[in-house]
N, C-alpha and C. Protein backbone atom coordinates (compact mmCIF):
# COMPACT_ATOMS: atom_id res chain seq x y z
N UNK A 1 21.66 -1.25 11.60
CA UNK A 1 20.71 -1.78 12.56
C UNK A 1 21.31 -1.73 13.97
N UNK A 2 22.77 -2.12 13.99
CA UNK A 2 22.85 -2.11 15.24
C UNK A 2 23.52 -0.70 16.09
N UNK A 3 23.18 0.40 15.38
CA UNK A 3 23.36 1.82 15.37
C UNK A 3 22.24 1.93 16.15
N UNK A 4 21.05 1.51 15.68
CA UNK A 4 19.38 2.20 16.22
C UNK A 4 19.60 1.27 17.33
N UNK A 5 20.26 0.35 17.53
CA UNK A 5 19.78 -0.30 18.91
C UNK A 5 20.62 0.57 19.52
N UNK A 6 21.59 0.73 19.48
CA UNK A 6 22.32 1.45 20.54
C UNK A 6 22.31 2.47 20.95
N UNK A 7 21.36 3.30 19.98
CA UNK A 7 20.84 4.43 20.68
C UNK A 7 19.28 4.15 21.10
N UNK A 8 18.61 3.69 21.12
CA UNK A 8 17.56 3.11 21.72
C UNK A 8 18.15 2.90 22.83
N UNK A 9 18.82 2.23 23.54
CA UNK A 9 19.53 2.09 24.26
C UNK A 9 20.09 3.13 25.24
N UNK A 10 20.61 3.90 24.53
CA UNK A 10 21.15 4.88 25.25
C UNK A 10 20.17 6.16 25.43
N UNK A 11 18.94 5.90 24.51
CA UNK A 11 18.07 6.81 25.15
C UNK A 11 17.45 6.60 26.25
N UNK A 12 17.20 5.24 26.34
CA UNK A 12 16.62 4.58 27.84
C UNK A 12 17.09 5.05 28.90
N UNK A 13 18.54 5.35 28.99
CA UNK A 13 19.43 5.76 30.13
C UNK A 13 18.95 6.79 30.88
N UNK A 14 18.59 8.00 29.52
CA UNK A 14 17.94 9.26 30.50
C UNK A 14 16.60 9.15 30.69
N UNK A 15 16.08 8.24 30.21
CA UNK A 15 14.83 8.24 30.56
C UNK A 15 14.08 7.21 31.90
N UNK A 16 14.86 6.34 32.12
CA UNK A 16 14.87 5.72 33.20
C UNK A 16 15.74 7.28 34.28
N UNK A 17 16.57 7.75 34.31
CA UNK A 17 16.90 8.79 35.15
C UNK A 17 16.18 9.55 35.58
N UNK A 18 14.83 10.03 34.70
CA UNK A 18 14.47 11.19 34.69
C UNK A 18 12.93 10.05 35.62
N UNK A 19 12.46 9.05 35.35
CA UNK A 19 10.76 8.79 35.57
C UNK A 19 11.34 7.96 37.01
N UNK A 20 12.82 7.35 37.87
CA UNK A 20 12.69 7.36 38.46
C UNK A 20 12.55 8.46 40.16
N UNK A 21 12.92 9.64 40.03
CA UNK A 21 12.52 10.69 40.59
C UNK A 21 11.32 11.06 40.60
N UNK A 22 10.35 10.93 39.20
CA UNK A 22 9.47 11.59 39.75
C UNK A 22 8.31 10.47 39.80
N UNK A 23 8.25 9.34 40.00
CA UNK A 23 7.55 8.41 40.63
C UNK A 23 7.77 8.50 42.16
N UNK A 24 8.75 8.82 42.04
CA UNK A 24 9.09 9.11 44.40
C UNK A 24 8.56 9.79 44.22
N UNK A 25 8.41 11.34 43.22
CA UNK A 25 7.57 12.66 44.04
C UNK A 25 5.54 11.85 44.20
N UNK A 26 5.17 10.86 42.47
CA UNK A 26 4.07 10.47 42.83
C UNK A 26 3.83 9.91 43.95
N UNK A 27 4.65 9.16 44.34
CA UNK A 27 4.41 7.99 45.93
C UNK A 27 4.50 8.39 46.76
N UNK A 28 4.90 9.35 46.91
CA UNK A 28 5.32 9.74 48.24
C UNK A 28 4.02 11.16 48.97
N UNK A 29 4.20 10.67 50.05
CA UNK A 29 3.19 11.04 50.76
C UNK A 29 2.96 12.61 50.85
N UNK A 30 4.24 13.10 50.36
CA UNK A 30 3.88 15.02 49.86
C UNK A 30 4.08 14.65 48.46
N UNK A 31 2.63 14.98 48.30
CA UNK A 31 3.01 15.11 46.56
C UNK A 31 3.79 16.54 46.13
N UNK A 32 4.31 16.35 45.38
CA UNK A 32 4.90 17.86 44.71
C UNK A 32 4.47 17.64 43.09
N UNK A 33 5.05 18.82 42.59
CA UNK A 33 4.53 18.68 41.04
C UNK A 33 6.01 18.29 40.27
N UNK A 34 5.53 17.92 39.30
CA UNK A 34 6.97 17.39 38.19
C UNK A 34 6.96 18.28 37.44
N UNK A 35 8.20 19.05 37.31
CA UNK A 35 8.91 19.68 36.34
C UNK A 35 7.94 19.28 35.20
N UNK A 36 7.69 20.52 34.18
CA UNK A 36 7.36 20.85 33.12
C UNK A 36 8.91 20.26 32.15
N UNK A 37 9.67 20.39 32.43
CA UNK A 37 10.83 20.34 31.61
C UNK A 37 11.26 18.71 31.82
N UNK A 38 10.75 18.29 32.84
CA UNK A 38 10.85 16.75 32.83
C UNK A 38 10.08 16.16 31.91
N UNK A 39 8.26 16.16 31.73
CA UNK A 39 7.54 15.92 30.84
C UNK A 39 7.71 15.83 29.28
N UNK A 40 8.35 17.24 28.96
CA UNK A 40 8.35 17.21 27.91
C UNK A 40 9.85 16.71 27.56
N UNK A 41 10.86 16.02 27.77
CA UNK A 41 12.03 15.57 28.19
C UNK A 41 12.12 13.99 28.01
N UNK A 42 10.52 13.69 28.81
CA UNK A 42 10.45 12.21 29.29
C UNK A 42 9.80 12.06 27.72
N UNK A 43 8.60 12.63 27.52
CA UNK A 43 7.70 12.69 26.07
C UNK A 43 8.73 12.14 24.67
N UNK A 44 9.52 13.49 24.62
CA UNK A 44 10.64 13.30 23.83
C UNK A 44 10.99 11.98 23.23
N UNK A 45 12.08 11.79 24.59
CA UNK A 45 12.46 9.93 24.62
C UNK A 45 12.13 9.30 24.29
N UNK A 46 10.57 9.45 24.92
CA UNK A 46 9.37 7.68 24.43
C UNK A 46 9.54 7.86 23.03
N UNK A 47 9.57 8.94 22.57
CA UNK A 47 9.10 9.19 20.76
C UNK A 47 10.28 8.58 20.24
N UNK A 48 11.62 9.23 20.69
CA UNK A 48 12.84 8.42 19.68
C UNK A 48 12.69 7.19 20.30
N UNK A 49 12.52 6.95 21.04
CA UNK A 49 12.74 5.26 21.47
C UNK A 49 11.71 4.75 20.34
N UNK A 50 10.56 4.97 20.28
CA UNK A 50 9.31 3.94 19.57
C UNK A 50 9.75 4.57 17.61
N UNK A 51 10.68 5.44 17.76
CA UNK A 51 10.85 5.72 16.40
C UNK A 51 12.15 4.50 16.14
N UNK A 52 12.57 4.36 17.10
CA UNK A 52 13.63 3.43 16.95
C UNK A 52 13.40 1.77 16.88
N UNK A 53 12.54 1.92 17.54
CA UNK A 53 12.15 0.28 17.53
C UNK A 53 10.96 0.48 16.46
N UNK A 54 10.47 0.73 15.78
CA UNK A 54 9.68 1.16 14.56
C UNK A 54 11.16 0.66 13.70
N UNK A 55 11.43 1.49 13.47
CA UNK A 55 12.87 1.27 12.15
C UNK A 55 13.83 -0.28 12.40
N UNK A 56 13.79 -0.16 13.59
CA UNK A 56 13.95 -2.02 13.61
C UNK A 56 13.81 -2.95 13.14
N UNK A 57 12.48 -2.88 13.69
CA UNK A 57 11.12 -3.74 13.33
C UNK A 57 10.68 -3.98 11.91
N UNK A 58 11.03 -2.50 11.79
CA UNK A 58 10.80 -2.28 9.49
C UNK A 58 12.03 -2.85 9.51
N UNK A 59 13.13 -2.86 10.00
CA UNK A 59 14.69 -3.41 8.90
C UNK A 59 14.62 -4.97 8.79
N UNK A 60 13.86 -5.81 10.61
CA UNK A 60 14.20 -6.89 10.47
C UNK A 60 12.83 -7.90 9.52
N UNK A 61 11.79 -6.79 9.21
CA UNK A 61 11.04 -7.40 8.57
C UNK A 61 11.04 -7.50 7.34
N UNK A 62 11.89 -6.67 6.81
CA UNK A 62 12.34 -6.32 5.48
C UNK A 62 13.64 -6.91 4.93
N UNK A 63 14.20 -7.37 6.08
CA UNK A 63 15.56 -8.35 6.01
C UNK A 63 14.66 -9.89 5.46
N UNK A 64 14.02 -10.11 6.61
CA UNK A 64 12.99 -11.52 6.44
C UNK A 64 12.54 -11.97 5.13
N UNK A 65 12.12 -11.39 4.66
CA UNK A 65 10.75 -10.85 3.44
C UNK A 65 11.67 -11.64 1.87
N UNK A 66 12.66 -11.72 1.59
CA UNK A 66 13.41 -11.79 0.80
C UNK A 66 13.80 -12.94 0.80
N UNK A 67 14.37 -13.61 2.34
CA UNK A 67 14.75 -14.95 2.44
C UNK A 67 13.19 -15.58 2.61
N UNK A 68 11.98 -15.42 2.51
CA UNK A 68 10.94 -16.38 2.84
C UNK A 68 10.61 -16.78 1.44
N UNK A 69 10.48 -15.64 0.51
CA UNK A 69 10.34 -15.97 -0.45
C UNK A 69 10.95 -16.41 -1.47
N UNK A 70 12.41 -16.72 -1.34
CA UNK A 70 13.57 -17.45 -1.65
C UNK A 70 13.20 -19.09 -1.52
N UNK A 71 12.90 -19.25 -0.32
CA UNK A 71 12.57 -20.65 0.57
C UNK A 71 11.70 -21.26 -0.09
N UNK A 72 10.37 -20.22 -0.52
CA UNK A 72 9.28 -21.07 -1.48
C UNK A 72 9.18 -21.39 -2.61
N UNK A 73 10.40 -20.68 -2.76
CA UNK A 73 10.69 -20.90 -5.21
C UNK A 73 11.09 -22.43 -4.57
C-alpha cells in the first residue's frame, strides 16, 4: 500500500510540471497552442494516478471489511 502511494505521489510531480506551463500559455494574453505531447503526457498521469488511488481505496476497503465483521460476531 504504501508503494501505490508513493508513486501516486511521484506521479503528481510531473504532472503538476507539465499543467503548470500550460495554464500560463491558457492565461495569458497570446494564446499559443499546447504541445500534443503534453496532452497525451498530462492524460497518461491522471490515468495512473486514479488507477492508483482506485487500488487504495480497494486495499483500504478490503483491509476494513474483515475487522467490521469481526466487531459484530
Amino acid at each position: 500500500m504504501e508503494k501505490l502511494i508513493i508513486l501516486r505521489m511521484f506521479f503528481c510531480f510531473p504532472l503538476v510540471g507539465l499543467l503548470l506551463p500550460d495554464a500560463g500559455i491558457l492565461l495569458s494574453n497570446f494564446p499559443g497552442k499546447i504541445p500534443v505531447a503534453h496532452m497525451v503526457i498530462e492524460v497518461t498521469l491522471l490515468l495512473c494516478i486514479s488507477l492508483c488511488t482506485a487500488a487504495i481505496a480497494y486495499g483500504k476497503k478490503r483491509n476494513q471489511a474483515p475487522a467490521n465483521e469481526a466487531s459484530f460476531s
